[in-house]
Protein backbone atom coordinates (compact mmCIF):
# COMPACT_ATOMS: atom_id res chain seq x y z
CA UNK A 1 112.91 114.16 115.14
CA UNK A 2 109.96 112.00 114.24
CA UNK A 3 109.02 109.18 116.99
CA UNK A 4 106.02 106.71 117.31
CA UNK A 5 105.63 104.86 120.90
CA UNK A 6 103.39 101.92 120.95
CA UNK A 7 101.75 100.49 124.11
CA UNK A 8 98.70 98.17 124.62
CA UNK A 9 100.16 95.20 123.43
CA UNK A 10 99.63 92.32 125.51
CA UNK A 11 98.35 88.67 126.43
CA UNK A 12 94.62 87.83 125.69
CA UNK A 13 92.38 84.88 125.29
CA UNK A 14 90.38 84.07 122.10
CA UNK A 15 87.46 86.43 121.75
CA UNK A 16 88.68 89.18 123.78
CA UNK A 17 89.78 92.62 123.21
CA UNK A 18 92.93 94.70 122.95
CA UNK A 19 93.29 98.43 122.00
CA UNK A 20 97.10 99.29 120.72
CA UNK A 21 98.49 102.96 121.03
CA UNK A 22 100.91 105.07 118.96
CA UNK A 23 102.09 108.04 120.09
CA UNK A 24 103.66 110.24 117.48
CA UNK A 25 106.40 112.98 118.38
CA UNK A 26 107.91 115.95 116.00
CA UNK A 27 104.91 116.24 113.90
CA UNK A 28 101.44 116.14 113.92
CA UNK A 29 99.70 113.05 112.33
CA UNK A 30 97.93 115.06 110.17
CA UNK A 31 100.14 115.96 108.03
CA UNK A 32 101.07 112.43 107.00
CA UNK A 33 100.57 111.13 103.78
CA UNK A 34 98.99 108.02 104.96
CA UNK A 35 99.32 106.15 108.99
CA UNK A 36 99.08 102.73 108.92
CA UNK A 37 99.09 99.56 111.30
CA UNK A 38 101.61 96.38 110.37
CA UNK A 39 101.85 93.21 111.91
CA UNK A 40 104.34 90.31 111.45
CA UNK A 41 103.96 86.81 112.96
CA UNK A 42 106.44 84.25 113.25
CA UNK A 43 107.93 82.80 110.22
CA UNK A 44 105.91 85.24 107.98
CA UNK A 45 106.14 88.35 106.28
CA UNK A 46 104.87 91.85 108.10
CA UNK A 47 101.75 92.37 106.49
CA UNK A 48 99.59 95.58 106.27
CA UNK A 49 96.57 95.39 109.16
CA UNK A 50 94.72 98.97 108.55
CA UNK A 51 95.59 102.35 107.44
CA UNK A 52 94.00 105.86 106.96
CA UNK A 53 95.32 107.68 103.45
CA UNK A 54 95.70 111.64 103.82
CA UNK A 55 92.30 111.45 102.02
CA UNK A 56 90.76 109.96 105.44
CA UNK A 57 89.88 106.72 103.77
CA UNK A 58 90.33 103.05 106.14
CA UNK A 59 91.17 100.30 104.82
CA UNK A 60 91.46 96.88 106.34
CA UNK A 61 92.82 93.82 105.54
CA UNK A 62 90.36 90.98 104.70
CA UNK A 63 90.98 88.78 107.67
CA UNK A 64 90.14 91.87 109.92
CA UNK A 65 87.33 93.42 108.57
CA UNK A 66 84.25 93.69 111.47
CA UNK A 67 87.02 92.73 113.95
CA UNK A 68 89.68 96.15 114.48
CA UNK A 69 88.95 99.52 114.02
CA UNK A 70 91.75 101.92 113.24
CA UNK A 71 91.40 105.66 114.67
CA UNK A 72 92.91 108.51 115.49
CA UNK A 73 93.25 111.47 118.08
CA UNK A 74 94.58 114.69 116.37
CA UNK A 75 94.33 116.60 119.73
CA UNK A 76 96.35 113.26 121.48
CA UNK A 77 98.17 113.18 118.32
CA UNK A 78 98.28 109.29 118.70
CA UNK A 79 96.61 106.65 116.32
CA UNK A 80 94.59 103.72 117.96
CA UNK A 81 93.91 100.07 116.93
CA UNK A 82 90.65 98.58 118.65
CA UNK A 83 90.65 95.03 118.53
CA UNK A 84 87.98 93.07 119.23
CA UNK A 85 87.10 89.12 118.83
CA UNK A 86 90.71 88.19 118.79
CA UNK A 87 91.63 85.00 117.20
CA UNK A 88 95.28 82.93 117.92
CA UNK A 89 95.92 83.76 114.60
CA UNK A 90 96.18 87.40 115.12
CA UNK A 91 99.57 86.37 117.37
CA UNK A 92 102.15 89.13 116.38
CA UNK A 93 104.58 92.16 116.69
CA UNK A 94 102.18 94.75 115.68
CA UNK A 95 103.97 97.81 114.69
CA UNK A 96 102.32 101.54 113.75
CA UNK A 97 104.07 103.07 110.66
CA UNK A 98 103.78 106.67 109.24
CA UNK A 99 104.98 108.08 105.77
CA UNK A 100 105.50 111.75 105.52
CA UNK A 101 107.49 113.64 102.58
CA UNK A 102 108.60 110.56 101.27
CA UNK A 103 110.29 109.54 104.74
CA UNK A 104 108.91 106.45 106.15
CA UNK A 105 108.77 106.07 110.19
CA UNK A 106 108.11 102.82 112.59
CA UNK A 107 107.31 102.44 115.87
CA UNK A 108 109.22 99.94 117.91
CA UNK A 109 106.41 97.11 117.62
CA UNK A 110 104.43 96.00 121.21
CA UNK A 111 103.51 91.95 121.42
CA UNK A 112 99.75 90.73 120.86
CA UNK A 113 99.08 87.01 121.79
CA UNK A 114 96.22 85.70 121.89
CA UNK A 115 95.89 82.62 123.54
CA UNK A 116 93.21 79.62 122.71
């Protein structure tokens, strides 16, 4: 059974720095087609943060380019989400998301605020 357990998430003022966790279970994160990191704030729709394809190529979303920086530990066999120079509006459930075979799995989502 494939799990993902997020941790890091947490209360921080503007201009600090969070790093976010995901733990994967029952397969190695290698052999996902692509890992990604989602985020939803209140009142609007989950949007895609970062991800790394099967090709290894990152890709960030436009509002946190410079800012995060999405890596991973094949020997932890957890993901990572470094970010830095937080702003309020990166408030949200961030959740880590993994598609494999055509099977899509979520972790549960951990809490970032950022506070002005």
């Amino acid at each position: 059974q494939v799990q993902f357990v997020e941790s890091g998430g947490g209360l921080v003022q503007a201009g600090g720095s969070l790093r976010l966790s995901c733990a994967a279970s029952g397969a190695t994160l290698s052999t996902f087609d692509v890992i990604e990191w989602y985020r939803q704030a209140p009142g609007k729709q989950r949007e895609l943060v970062a991800g790394i394809s099967s090709g290894g190529s990152t890709n960030y979303a436009e509002s946190v380019k410079g800012r995060f920086t999405f890596s991973r530990d094949n020997a932890k066999n957890t993901m990572y989400l470094q970010m830095n120079s937080l702003k309020p509006e990166d408030t949200a459930v961030y959740s880590c998301h993994g598609r494999r075979w055509l099977l899509s799995y979520w972790g549960q989502g951990t809490q970032v605020t950022v506070s002005s």
